[in-house]
Protein backbone atom coordinates (compact mmCIF):
# COMPACT_ATOMS: atom_id res chain seq x y z
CA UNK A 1 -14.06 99.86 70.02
CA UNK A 2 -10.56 97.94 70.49
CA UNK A 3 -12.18 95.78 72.83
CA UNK A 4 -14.98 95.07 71.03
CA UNK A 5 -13.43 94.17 67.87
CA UNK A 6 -11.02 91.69 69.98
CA UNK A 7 -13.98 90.32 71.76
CA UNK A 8 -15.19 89.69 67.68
CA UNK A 9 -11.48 88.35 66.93
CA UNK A 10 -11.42 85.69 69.36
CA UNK A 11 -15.12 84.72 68.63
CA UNK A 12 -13.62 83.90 65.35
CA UNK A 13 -11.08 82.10 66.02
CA UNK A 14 -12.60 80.29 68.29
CA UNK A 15 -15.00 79.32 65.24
CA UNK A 16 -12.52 78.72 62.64
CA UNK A 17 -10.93 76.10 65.31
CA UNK A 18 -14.02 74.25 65.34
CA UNK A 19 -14.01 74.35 62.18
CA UNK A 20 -16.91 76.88 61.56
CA UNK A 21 -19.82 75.91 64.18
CA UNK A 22 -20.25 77.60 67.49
CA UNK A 23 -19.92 74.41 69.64
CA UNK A 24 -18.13 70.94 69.85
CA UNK A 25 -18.98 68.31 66.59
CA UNK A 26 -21.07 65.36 67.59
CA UNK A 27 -20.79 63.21 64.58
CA UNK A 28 -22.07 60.24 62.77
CA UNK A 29 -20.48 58.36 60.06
CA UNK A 30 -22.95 56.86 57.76
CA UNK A 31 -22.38 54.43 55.20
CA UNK A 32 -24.22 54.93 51.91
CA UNK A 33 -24.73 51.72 49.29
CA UNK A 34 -27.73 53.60 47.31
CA UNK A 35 -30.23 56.10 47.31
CA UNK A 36 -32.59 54.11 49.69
CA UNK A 37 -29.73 53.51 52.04
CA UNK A 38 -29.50 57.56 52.06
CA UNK A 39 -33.65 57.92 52.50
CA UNK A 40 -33.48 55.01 55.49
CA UNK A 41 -30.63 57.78 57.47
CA UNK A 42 -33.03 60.79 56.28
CA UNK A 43 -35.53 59.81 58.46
CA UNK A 44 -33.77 59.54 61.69
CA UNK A 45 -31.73 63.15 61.02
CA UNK A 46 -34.35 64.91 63.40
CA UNK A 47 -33.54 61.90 65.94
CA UNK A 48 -30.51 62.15 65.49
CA UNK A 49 -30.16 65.36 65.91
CA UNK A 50 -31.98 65.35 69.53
CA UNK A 51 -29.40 62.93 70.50
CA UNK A 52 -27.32 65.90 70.09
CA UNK A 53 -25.67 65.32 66.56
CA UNK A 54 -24.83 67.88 64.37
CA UNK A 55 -22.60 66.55 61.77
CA UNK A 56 -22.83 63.50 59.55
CA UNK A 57 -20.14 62.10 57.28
CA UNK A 58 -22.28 60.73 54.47
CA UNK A 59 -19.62 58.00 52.94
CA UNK A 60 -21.12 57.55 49.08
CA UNK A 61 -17.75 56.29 48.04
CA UNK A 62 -18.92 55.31 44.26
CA UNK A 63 -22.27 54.66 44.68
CA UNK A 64 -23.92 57.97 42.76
CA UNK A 65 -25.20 58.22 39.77
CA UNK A 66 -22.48 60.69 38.47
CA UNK A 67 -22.75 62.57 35.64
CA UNK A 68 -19.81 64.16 35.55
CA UNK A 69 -17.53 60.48 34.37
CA UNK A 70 -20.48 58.52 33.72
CA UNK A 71 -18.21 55.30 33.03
CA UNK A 72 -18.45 55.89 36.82
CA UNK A 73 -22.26 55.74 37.53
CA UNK A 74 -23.99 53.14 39.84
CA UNK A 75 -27.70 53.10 38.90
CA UNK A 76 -29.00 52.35 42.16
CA UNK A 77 -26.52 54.80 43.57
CA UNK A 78 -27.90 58.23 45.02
CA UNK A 79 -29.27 60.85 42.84
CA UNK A 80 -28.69 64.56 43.03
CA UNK A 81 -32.02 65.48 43.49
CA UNK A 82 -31.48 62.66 46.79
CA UNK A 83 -28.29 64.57 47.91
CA UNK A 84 -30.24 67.89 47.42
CA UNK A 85 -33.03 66.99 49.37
CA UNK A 86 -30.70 65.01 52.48
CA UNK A 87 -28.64 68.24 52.82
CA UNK A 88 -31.88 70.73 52.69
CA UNK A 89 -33.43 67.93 55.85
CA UNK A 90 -30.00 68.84 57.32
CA UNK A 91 -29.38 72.17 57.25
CA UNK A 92 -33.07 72.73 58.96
CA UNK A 93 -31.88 70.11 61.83
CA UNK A 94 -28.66 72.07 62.52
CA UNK A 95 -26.62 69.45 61.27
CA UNK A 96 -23.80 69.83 59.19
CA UNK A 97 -23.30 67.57 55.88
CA UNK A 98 -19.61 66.00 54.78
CA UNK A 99 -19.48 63.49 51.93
CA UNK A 100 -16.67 61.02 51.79
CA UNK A 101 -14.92 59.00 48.61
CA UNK A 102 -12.51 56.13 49.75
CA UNK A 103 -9.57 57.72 48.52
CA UNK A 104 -5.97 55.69 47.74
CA UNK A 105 -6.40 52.65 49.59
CA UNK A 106 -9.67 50.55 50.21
CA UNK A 107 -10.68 50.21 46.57
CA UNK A 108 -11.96 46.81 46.64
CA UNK A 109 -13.50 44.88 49.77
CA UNK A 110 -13.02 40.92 49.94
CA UNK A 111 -13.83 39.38 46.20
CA UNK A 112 -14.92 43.24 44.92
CA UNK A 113 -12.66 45.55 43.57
CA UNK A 114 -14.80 49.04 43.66
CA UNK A 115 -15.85 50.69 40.53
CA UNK A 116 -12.74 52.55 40.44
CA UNK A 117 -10.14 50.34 39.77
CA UNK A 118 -13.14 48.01 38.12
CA UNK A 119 -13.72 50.94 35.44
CA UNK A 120 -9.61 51.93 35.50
CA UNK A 121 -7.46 48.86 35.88
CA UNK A 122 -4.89 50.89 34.54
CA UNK A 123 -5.19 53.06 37.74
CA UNK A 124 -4.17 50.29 40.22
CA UNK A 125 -1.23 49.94 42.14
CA UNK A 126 -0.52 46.80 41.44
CA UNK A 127 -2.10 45.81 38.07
CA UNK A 128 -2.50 42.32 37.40
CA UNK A 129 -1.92 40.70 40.70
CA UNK A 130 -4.14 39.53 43.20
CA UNK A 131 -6.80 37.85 41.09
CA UNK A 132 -10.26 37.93 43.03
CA UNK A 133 -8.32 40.05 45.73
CA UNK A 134 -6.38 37.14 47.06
CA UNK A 135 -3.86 37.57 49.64
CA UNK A 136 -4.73 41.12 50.07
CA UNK A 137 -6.86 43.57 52.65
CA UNK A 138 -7.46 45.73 49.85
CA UNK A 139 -6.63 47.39 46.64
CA UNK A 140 -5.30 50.74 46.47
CA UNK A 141 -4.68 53.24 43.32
CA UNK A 142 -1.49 54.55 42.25
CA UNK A 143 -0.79 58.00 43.27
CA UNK A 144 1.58 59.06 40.71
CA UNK A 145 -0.99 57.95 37.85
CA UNK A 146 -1.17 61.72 35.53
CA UNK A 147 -4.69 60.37 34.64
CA UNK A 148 -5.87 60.15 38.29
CA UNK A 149 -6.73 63.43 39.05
CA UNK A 150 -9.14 63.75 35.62
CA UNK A 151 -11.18 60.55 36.86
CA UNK A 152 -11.42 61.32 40.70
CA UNK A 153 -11.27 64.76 40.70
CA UNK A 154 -14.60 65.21 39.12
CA UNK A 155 -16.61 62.63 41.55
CA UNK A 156 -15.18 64.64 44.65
CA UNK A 157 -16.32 68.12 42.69
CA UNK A 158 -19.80 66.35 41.90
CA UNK A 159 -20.73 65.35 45.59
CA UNK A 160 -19.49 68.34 47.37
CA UNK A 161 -22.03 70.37 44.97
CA UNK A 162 -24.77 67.61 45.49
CA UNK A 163 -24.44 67.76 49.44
CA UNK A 164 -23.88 71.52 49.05
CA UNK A 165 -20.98 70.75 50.96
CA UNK A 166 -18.74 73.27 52.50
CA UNK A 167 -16.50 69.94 54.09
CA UNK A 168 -14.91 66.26 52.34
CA UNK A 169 -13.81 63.53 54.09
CA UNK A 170 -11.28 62.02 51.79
CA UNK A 171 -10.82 58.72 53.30
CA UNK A 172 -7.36 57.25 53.09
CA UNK A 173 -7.22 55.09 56.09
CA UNK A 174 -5.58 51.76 56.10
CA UNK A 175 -3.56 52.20 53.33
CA UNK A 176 -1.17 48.82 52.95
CA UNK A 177 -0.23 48.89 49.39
CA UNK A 178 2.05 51.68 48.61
CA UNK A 179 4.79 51.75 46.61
CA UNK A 180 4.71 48.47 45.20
CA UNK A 181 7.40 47.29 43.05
CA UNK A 182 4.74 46.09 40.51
CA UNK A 183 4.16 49.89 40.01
CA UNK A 184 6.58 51.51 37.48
CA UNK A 185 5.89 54.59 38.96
CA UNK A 186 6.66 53.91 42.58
CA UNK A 187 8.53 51.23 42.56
CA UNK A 188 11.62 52.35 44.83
CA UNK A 189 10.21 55.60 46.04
CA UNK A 190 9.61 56.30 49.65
CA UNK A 191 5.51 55.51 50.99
CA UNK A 192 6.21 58.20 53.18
CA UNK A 193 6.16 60.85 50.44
CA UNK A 194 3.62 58.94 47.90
CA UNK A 195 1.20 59.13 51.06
CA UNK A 196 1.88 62.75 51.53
CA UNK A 197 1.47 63.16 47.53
CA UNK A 198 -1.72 62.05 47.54
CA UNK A 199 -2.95 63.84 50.66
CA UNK A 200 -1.60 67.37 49.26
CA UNK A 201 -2.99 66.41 46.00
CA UNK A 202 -6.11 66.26 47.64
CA UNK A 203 -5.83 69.17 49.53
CA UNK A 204 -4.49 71.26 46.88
CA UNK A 205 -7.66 70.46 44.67
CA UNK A 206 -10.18 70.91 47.81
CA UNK A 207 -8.49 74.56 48.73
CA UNK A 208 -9.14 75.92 45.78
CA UNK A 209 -12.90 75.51 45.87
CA UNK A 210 -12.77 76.71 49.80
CA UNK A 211 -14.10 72.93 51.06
CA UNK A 212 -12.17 72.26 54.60
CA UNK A 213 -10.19 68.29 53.57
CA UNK A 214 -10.72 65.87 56.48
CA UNK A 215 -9.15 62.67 56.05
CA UNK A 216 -8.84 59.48 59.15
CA UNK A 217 -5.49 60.15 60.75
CA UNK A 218 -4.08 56.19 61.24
CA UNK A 219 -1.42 56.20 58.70
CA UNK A 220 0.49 59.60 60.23
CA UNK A 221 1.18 57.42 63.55
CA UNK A 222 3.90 54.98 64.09
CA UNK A 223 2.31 51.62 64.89
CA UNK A 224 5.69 50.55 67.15
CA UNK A 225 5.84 54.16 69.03
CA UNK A 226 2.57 54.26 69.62
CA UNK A 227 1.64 50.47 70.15
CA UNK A 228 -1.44 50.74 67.99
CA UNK A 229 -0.31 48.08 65.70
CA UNK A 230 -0.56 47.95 61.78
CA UNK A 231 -3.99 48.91 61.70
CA UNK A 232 -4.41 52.01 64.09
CA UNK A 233 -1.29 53.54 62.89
CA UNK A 234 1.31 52.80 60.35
CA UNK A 235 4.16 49.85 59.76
CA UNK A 236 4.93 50.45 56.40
CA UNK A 237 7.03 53.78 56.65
CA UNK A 238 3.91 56.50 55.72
CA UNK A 239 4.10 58.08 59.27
CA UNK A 240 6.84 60.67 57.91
CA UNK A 241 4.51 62.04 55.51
CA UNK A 242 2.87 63.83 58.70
CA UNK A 243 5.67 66.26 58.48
CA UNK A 244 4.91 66.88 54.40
CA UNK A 245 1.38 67.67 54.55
CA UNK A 246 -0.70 71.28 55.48
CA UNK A 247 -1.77 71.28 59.51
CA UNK A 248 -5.34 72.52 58.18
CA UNK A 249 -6.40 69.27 56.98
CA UNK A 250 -8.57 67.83 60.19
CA UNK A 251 -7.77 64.20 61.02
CA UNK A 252 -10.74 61.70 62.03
CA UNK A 253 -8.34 59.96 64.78
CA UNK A 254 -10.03 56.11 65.19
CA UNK A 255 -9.54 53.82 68.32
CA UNK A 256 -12.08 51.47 68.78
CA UNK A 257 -11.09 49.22 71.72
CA UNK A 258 -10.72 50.21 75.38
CA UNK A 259 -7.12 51.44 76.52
CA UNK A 260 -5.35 52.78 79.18
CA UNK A 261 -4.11 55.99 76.92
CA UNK A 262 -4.47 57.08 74.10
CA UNK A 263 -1.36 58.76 72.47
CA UNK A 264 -2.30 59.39 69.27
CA UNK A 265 -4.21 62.77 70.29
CA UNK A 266 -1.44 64.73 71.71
CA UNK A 267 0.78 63.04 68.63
CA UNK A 268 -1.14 64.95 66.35
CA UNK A 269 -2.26 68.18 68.28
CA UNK A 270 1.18 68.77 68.93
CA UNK A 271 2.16 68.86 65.37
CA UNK A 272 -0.68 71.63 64.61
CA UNK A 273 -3.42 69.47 63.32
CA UNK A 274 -7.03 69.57 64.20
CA UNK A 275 -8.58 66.60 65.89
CA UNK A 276 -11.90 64.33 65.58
CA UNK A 277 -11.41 61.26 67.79
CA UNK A 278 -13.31 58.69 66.32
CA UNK A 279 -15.34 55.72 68.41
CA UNK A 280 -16.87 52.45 67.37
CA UNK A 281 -19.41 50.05 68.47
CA UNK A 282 -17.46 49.64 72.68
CA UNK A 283 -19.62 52.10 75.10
CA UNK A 284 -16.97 51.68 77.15
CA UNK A 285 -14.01 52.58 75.02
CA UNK A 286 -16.35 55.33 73.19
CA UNK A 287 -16.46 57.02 76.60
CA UNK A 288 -12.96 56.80 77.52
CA UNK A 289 -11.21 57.76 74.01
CA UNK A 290 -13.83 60.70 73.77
CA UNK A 291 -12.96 61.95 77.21
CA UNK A 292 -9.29 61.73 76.26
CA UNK A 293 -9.47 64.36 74.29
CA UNK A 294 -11.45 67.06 76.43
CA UNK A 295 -9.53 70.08 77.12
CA UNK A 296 -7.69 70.11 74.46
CA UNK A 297 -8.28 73.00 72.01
CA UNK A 298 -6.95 71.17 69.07
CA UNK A 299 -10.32 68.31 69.58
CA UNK A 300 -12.99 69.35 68.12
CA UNK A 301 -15.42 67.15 69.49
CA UNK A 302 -16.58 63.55 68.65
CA UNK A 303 -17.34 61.15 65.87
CA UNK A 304 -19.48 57.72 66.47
CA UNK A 305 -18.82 55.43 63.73
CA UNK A 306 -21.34 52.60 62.69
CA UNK A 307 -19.72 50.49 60.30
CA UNK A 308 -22.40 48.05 60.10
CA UNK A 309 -22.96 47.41 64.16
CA UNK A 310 -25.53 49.58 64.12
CA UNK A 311 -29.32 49.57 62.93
CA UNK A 312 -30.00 53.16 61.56
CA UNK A 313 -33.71 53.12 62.78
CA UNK A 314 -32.27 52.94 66.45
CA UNK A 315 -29.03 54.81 65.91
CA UNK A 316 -30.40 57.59 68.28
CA UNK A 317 -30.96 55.66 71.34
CA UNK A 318 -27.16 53.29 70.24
CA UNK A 319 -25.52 53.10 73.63
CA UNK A 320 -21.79 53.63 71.90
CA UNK A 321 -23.06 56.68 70.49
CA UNK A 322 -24.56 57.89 73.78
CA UNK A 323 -21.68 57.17 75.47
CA UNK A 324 -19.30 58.94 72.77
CA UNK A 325 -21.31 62.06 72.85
CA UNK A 326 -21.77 62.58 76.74
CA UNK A 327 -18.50 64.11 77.82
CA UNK A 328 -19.55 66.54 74.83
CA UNK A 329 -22.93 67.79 75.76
């Protein structure tokens, strides 16, 4: 009986480090503009899924039609009764279904600020510059705004019940305004701990409905140490907030380009956290960074990104994604 119930134990565990599936995650990360966008990746889930995936990120950022702030809604956004129906395709393909808001940074793209800071100017970090997004990557939101949480807060609630989600992918990549001195609330304070704010915030909120928080992992690294640069990793100081935040949280770890290591894996392992090295449109790199992180029990498998360079009606047969998945299978 001892033995069996430790044979039980480390089935578990074993589990619960892949974050609840029996085997490695094979991902996609699918961006979502409207409901049709959302119909156009239903109909390759089966082919996708005999590629060998078996989770999607669905990223929705603000196009829904939410109910639940409907200052918020996007009429051609995706429905519920769309989100219902994606997530029932899913669940009979095996595949597992995490939504994804843009959180904190990435609220406007060229010329567009998103609906967010659109709706909510009084939510921005830095309120009043940047007309037409000039000079900037893009917008982010203040994390110290009280009235944050009662706008966002509901969106994130409203799509994890949509996708029946039991997963959210909170964004928060590529964060470059933080702590701007044309925010009264964080002018002089330290990025490190407004990043790590806004990540417990998150996490905090996501607990206590019993929804696992992933989020991408770049601003945690140190773009010098590492020599990822400003974009991979961090050069504005938010890398200390890797010590502030809960090791639960798993961290979509991107690298797109072909190197000779990748450092960033063991960086983050070491400190506790779970792993999803991320890969891009390079076959080559996609094999090589996905390798990297095989035989370490911290990686929990793979995630091919599309971001565009892909069609959806041939994302099956996508050589990156091939490549990504085969030291997987």
């Amino acid at each position: 009986m001892n033995r069996l119930l430790a044979l039980v134990g480390l089935i578990c565990l074993a589990a619960f480090a892949l974050g609840g599936v029996k085997e490695p995650w094979r991902g996609v990360h699918l961006s979502v503009g409207s409901e049709a966008d959302l119909d156009s990746g239903a109909a390759k889930i089966p082919d996708l899924a005999k590629a060998g995936m078996n989770v999607i990120i669905v990223e929705v950022d603000y196009n829904y039609q939410f109910k639940s702030r409907p200052e918020m809604a996007n009429p051609n956004g995706v429905t519920f009764e769309g989100a219902r129906a994606f997530a029932k395709l899913c669940r009979e393909n095996h595949v597992r279904v995490i939504p994804q808001i843009n959180c904190l940074g990435h609220q406007s793209w060229a010329e567009h600020t998103d609906a967010l800071l659109t709706v909510h100017p009084e939510l921005d970090e830095t309120p009043g510059l940047y007309p037409n997004n000039k000079d900037i990557y893009c917008r982010s939101w203040c994390p110290l705004n009280p009235e944050l949480p009662k706008v966002v807060f509901p969106l994130v609630d409203e799509l994890i019940d949509a996708f029946q989600a039991k997963d959210f992918h909170c964004g928060m990549d590529e964060v470059f305004i933080i702590g701007s001195d044309a925010c009264p609330l964080c002018k002089g304070k330290s990025t490190a701990e407004l990043f790590a704010k806004s990540v417990n915030d998150f996490h905090d909120h996501l607990k206590k409905k019993h929804v696992q928080m992933l989020m991408w992992g770049d601003r945690f690294l140190n773009g010098d140490a590492t020599g990822y640069g400003e974009w991979e990793a961090s050069k504005n100081g938010t890398e200390g907030a890797i010590d502030m935040v809960p090791k639960d949280i798993i961290l979509c770890d991107w690298h797109y380009e072909p190197r000779t290591d990748y450092p960033s894996i063991k960086i983050l392992t070491d400190k506790g956290f779970r792993v999803w090295p991320t890969t891009w449109r390079n076959p080559k790199a996609a094999a090589a960074f996905s390798k990297e992180g095989k035989g370490n029990s911290k990686v929990i498998g793979v995630l091919s990104s599309t971001w565009g360079a892909a069609k959806v009606q041939t994302l099956d047969t996508w050589p990156p994604l091939i490549a990504s998945y085969g030291p997987w299978k």
